[in-house]
C-alpha atoms as a PDB file:
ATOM      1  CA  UNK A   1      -9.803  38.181  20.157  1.00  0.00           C
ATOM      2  CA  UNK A   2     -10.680  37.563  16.571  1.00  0.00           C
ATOM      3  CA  UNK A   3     -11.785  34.587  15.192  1.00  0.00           C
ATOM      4  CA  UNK A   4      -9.179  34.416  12.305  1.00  0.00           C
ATOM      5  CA  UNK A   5      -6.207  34.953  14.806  1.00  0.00           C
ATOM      6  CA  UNK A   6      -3.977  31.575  13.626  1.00  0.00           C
ATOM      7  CA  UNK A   7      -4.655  32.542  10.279  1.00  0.00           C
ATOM      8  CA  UNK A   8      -3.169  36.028  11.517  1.00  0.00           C
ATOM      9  CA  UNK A   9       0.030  33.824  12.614  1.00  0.00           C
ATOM     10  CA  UNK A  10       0.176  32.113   9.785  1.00  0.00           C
ATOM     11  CA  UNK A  11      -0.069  34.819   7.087  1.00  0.00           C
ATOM     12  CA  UNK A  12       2.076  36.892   9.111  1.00  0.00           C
ATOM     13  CA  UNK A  13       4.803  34.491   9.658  1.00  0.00           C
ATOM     14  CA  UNK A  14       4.931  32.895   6.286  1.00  0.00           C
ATOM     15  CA  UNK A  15       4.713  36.157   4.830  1.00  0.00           C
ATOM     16  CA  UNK A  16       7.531  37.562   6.879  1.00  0.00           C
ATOM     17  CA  UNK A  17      10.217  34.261   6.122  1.00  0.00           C
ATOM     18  CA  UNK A  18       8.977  35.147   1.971  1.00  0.00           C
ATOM     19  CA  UNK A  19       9.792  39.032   2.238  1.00  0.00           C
ATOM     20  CA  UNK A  20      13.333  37.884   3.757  1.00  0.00           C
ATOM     21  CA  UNK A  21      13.962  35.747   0.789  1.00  0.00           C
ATOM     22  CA  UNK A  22      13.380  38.482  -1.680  1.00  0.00           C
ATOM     23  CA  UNK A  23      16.005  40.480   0.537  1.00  0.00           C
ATOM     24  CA  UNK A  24      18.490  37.753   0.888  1.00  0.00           C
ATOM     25  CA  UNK A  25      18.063  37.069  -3.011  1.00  0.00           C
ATOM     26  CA  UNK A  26      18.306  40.936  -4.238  1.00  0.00           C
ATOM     27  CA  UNK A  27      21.018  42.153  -1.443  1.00  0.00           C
ATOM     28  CA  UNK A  28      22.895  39.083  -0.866  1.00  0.00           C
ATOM     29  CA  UNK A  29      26.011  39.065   2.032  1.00  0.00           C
ATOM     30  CA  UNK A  30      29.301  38.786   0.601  1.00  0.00           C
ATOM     31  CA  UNK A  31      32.377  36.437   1.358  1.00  0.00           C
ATOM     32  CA  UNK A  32      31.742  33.807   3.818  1.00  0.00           C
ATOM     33  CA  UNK A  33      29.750  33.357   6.530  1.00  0.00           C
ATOM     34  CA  UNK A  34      29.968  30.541   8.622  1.00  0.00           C
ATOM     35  CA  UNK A  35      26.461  31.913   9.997  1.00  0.00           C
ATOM     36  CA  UNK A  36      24.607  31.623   7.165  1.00  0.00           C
ATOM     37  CA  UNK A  37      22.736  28.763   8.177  1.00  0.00           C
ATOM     38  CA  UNK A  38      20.900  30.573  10.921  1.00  0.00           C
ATOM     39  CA  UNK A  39      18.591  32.761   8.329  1.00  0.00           C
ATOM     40  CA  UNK A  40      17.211  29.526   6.619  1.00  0.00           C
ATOM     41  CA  UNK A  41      16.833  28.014   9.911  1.00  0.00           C
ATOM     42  CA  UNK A  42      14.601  31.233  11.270  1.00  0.00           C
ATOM     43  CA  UNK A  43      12.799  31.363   8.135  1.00  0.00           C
ATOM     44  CA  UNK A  44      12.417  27.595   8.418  1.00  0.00           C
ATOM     45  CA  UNK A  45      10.855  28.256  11.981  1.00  0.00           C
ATOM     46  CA  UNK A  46       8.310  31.127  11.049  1.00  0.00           C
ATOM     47  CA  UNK A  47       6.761  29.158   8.002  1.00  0.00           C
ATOM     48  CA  UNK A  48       6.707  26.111  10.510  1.00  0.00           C
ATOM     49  CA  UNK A  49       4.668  27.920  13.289  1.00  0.00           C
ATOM     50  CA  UNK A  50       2.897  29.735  10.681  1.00  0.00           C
ATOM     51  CA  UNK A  51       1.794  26.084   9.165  1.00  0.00           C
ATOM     52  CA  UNK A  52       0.572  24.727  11.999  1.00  0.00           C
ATOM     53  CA  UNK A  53      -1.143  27.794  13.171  1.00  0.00           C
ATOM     54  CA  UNK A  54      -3.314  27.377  10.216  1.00  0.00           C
ATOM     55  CA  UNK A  55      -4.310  23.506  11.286  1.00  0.00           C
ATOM     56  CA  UNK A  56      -5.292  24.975  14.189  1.00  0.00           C
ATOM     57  CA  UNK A  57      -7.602  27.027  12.624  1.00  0.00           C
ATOM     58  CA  UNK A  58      -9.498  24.318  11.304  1.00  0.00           C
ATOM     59  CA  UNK A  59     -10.075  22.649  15.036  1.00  0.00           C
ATOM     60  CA  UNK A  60     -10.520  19.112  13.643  1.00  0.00           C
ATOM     61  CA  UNK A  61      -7.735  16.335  12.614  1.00  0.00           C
ATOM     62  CA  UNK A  62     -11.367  15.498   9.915  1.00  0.00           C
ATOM     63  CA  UNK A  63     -11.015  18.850   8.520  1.00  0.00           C
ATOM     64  CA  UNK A  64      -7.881  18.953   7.883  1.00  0.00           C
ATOM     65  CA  UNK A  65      -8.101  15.780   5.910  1.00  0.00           C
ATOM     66  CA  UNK A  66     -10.653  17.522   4.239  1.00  0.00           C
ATOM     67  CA  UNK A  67      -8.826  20.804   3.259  1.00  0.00           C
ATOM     68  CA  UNK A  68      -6.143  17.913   1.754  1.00  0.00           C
ATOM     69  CA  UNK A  69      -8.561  16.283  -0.308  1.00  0.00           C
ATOM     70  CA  UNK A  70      -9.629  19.163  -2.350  1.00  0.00           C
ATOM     71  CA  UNK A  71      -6.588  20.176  -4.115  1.00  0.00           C
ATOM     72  CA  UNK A  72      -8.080  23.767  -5.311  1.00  0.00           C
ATOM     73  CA  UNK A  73      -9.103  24.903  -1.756  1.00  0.00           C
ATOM     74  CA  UNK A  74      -7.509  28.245  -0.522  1.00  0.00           C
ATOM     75  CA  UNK A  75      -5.966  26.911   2.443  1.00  0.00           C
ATOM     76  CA  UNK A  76      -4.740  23.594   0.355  1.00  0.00           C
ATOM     77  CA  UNK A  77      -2.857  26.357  -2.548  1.00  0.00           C
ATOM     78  CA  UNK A  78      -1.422  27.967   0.856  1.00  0.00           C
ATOM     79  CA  UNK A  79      -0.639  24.794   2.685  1.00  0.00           C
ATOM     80  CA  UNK A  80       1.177  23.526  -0.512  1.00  0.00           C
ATOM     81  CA  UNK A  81       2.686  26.723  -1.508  1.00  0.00           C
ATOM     82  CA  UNK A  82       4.198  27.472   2.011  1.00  0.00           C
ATOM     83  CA  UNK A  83       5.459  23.770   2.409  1.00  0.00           C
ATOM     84  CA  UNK A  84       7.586  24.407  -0.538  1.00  0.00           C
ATOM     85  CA  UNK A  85       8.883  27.068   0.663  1.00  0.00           C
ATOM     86  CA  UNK A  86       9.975  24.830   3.454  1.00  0.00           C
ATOM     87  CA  UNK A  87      11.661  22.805   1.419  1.00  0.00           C
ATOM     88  CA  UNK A  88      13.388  25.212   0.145  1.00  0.00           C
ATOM     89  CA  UNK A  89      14.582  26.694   3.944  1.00  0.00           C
ATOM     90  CA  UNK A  90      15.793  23.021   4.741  1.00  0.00           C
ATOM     91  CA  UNK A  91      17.915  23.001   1.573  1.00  0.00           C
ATOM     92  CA  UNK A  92      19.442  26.186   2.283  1.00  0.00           C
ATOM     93  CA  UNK A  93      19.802  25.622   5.695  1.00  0.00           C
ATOM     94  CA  UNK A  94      21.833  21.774   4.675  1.00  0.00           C
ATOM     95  CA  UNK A  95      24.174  23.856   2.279  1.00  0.00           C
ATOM     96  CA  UNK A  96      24.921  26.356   4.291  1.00  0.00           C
ATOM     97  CA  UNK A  97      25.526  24.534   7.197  1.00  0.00           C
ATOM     98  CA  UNK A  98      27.706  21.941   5.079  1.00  0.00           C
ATOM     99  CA  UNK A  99      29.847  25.075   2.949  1.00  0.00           C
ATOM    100  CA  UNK A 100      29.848  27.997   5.314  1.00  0.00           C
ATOM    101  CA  UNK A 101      28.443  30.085   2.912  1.00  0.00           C
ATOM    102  CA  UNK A 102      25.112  31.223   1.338  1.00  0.00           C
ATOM    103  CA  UNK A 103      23.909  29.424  -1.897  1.00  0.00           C
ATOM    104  CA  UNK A 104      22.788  32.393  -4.364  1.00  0.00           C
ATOM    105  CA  UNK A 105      20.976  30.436  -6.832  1.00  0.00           C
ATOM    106  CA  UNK A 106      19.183  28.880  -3.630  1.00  0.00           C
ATOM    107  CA  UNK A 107      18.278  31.890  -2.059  1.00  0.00           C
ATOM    108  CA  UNK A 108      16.953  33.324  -5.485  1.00  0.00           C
ATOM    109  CA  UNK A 109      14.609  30.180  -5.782  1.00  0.00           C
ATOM    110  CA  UNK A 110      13.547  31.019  -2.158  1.00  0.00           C
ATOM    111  CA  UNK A 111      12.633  34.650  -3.352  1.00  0.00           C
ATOM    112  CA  UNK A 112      10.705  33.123  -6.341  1.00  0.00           C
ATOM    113  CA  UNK A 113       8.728  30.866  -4.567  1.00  0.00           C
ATOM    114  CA  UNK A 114       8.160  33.404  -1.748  1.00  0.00           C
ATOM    115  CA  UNK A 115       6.350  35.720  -4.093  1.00  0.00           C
ATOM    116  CA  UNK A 116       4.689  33.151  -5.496  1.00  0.00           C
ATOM    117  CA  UNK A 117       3.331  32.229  -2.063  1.00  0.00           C
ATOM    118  CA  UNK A 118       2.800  35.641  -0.957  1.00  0.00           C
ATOM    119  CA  UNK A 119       0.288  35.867  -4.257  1.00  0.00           C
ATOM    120  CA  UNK A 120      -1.404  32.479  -3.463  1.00  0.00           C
ATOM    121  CA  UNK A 121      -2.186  33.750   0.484  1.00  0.00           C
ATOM    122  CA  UNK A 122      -3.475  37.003  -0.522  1.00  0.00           C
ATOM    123  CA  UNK A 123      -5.656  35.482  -3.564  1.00  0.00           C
ATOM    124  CA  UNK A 124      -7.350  33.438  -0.773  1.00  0.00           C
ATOM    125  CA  UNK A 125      -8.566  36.970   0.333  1.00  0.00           C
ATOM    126  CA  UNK A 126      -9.607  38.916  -2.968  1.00  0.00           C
ATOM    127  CA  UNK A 127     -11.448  36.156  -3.615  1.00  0.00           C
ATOM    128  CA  UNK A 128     -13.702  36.017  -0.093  1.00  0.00           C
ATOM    129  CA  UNK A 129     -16.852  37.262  -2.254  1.00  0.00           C
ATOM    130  CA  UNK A 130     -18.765  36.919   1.063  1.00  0.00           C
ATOM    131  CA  UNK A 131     -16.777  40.120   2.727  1.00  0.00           C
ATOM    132  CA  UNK A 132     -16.868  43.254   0.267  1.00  0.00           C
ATOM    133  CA  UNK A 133     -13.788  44.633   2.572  1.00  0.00           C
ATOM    134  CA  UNK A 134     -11.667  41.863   1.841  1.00  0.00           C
ATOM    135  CA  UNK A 135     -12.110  41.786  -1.611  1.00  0.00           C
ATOM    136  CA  UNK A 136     -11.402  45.721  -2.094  1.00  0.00           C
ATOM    137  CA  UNK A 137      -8.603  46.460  -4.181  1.00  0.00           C
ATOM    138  CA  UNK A 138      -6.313  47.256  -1.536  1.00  0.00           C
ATOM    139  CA  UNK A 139      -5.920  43.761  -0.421  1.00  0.00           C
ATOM    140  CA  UNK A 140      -3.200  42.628  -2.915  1.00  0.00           C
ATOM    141  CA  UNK A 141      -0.583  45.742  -1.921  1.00  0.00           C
ATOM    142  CA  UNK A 142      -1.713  45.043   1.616  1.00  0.00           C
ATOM    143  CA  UNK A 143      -0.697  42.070   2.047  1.00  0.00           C
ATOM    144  CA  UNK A 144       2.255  41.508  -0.794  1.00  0.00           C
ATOM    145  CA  UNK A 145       4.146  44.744   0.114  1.00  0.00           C
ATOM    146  CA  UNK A 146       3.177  44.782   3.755  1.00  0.00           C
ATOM    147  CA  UNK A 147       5.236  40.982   3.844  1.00  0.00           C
ATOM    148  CA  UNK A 148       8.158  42.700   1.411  1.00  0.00           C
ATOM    149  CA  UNK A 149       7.810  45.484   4.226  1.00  0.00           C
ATOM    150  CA  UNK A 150       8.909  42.854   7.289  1.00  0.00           C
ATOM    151  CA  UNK A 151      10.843  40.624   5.384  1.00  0.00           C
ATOM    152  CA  UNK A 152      13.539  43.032   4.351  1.00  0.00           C
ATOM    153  CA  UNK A 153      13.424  44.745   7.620  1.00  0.00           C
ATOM    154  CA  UNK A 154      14.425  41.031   8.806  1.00  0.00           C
ATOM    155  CA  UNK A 155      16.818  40.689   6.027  1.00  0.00           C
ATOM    156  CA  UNK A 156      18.311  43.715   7.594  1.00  0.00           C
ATOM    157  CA  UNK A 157      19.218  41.974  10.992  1.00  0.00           C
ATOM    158  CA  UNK A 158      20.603  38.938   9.174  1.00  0.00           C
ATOM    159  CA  UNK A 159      22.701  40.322   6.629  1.00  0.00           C
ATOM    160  CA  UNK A 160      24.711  42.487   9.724  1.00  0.00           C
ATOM    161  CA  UNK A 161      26.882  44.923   7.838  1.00  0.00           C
ATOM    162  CA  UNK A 162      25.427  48.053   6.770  1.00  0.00           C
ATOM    163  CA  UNK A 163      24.177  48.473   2.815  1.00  0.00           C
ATOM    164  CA  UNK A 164      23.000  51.441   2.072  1.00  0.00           C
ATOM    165  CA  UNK A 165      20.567  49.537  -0.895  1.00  0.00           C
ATOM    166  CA  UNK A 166      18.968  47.443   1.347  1.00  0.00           C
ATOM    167  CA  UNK A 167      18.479  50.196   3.809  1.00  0.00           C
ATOM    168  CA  UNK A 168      17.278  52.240   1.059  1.00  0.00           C
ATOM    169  CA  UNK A 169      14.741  50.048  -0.401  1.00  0.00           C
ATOM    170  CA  UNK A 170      13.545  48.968   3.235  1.00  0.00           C
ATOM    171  CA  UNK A 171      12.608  52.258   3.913  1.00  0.00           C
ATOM    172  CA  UNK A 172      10.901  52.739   0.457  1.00  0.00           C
ATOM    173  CA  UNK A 173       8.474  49.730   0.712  1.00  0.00           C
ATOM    174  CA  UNK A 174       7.380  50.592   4.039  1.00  0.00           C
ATOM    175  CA  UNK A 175       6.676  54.198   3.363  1.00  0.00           C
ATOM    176  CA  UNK A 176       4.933  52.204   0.376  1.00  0.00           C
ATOM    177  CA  UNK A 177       3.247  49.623   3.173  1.00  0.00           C
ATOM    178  CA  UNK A 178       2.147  53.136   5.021  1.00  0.00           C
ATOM    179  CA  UNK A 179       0.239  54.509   2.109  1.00  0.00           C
ATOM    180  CA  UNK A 180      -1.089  51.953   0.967  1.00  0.00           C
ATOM    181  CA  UNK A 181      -2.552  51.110   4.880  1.00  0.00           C
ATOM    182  CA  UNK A 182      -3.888  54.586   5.003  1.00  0.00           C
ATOM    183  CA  UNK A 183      -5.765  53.667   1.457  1.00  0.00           C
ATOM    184  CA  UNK A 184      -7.435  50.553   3.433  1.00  0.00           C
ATOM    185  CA  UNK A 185      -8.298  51.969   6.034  1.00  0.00           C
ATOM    186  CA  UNK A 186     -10.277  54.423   3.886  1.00  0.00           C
ATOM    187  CA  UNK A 187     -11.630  52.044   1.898  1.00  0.00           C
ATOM    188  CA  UNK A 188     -12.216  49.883   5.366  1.00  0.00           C
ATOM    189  CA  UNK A 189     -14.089  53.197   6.588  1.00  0.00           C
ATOM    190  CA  UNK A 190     -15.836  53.959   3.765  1.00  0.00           C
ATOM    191  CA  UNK A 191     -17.461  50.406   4.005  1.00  0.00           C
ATOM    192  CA  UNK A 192     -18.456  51.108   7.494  1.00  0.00           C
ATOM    193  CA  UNK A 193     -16.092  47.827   8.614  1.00  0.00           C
ATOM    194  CA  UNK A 194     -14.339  47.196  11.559  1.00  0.00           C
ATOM    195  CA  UNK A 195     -10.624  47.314  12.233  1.00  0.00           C
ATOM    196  CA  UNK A 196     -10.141  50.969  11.014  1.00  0.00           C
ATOM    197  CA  UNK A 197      -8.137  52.131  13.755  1.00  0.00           C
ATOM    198  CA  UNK A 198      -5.937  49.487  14.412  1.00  0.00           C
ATOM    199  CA  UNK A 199      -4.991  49.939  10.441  1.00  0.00           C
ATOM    200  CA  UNK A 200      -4.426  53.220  10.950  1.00  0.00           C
ATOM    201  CA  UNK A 201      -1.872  52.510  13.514  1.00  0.00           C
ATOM    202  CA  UNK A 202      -0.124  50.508  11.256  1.00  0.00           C
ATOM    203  CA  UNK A 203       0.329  52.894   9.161  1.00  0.00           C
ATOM    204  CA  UNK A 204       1.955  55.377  11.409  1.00  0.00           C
ATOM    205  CA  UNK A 205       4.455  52.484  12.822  1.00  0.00           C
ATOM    206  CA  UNK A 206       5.409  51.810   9.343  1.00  0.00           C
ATOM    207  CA  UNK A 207       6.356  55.392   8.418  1.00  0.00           C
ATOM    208  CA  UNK A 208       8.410  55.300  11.837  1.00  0.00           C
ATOM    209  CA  UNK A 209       9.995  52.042  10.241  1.00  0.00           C
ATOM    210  CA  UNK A 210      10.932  53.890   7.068  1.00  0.00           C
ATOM    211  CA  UNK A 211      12.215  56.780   9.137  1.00  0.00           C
ATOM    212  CA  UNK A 212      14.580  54.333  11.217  1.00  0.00           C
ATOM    213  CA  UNK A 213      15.946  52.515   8.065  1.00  0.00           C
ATOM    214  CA  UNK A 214      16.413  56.546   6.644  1.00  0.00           C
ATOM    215  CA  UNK A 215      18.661  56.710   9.651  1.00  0.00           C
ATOM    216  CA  UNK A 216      20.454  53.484   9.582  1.00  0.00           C
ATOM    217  CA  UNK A 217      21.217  54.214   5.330  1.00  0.00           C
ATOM    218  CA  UNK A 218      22.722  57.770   6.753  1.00  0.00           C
ATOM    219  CA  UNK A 219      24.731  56.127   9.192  1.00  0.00           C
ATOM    220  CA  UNK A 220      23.212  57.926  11.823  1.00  0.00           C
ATOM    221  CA  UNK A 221      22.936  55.043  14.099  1.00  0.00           C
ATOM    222  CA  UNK A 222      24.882  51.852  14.590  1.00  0.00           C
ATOM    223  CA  UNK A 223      23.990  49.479  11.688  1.00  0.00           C
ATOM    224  CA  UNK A 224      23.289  46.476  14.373  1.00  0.00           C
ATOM    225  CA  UNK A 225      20.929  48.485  15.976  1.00  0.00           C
ATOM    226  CA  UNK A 226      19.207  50.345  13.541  1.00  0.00           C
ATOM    227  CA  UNK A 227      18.344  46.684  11.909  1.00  0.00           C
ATOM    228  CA  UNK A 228      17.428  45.602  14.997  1.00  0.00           C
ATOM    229  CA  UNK A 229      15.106  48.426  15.428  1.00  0.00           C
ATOM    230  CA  UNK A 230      13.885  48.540  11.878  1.00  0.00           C
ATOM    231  CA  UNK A 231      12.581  44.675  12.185  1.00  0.00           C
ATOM    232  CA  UNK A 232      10.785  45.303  15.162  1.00  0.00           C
ATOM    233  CA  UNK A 233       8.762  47.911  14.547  1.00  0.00           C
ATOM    234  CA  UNK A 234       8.165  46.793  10.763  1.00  0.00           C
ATOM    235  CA  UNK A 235       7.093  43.231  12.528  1.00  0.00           C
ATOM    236  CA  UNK A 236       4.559  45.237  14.763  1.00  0.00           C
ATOM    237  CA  UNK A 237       3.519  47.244  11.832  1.00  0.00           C
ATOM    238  CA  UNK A 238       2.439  44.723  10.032  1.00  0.00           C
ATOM    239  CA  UNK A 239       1.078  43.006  13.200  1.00  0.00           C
ATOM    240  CA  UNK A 240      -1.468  45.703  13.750  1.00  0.00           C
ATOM    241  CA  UNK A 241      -2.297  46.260  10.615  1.00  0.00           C
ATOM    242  CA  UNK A 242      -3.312  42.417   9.788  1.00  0.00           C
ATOM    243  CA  UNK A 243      -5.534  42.087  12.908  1.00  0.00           C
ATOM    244  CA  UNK A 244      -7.414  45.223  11.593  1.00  0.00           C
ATOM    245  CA  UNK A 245      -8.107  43.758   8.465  1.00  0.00           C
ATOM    246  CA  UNK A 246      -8.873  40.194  10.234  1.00  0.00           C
ATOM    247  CA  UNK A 247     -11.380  42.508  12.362  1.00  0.00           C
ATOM    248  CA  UNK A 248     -13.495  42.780   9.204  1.00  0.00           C
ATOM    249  CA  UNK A 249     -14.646  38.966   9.170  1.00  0.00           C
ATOM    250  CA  UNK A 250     -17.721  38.368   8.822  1.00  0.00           C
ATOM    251  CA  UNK A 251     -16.948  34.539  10.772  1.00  0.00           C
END
């Protein structure tokens, strides 16, 4: 088990409820929906888990207090950036609940500050001057498009009826999330640091995401389904793929 694993959690989950945002925000469902409340409320849930995962990292109530008191600390820019996001989940989550219906401009703010928290996270990395594989160029795409990767796949399974866009795109960014995996774990290789393989097979599990959303934009499976399927393997791609890079710690 690595030593980073909540910090896996919590840059996986936070960056999956971010990614959904920008899909909820670019390929919006139309008319009402009297279950638009339940997206905010999952996305609500991962940053959540995600949160606390990262207190846990810490192992002391003293260190956390710590972390607080030091406003330009890494994990205090992703502890403040996430919590907005938050915020933002909970106000969705009120309006939709209250109208029945998604709030655009709310869901756009949620994209917004979803990027901007994806770019805080990963800066915490490329910054790590203490672990040359962390700080390789490949970090940024790795961790920005492998969240945009998830996120819409998720965005898939919420928005329900098939669009051919959001398909489309899906399947773009995580052919995009494949490449740019095989590029780390070249770079991870070439470095002689752990975690190689496991990026490797997150690589092939996101071109097999790509190839599923290929199918559900053709309409060769049931558009349910096909979401379904797309999240889940996109999820484990990026999964995999963030353990191998977490394998490179020098902790």
């Amino acid at each position: 088990m690595i030593t980073e694993f909540p910090l896996l959690v919590f840059t996986v989950l936070t960056g999956i409820a971010a990614g959904a945002y920008v899909g909820a925000a670019l390929f919006p469902k139309k008319g009402e929906d009297a279950r638009a409340w339940v997206f905010p409320l999952v996305a609500l849930i991962l940053v959540a888990v995600g949160g606390l995962s990262a207190m846990a990292h810490l192992g002391r109530p003293a260190l956390v207090m710590n972390v607080l008191n030091n406003p330009a600390a890494s994990l205090t820019m992703e502890g403040l950036s996430s919590g907005v996001l938050a915020v933002v989940a909970v106000i969705d989550l009120v309006l939709a609940k209250r109208t029945g219906s998604a709030n655009r401009a709310v869901r756009i703010v949620g994209a917004i500050v979803g990027i901007v928290c994806m770019c805080i996270v990963t800066s915490a990395y490329v910054t790590s001057y203490g672990n040359v594989a962390w700080i390789a160029t490949p970090t940024w795409p790795l961790f920005i498009v492998g969240d945009l990767a998830a996120g819409l796949a998720l965005w898939m399974v919420f928005r329900g009826e098939s669009d051919k866009g959001l398909a489309t795109v899906t399947a773009v960014v995580n052919i995009l999330f494949a490449l740019v995996l095989a590029w780390q774990a070249a770079t991870f290789s070439g470095l002689g640091a752990a975690g190689v393989a496991c990026i490797g097979a997150g690589a092939v599990i996101a071109a097999v995401a790509a190839i599923v959303a290929f199918m559900a934009r053709s309409g060769k499976m049931a558009p349910s389904t096909a979401a379904l399927l797309v999240a889940i393997i996109a999820v484990v791609a990026l999964v995999v793929s963030r353990y191998g890079f977490y394998m490179a710690s020098i902790i």
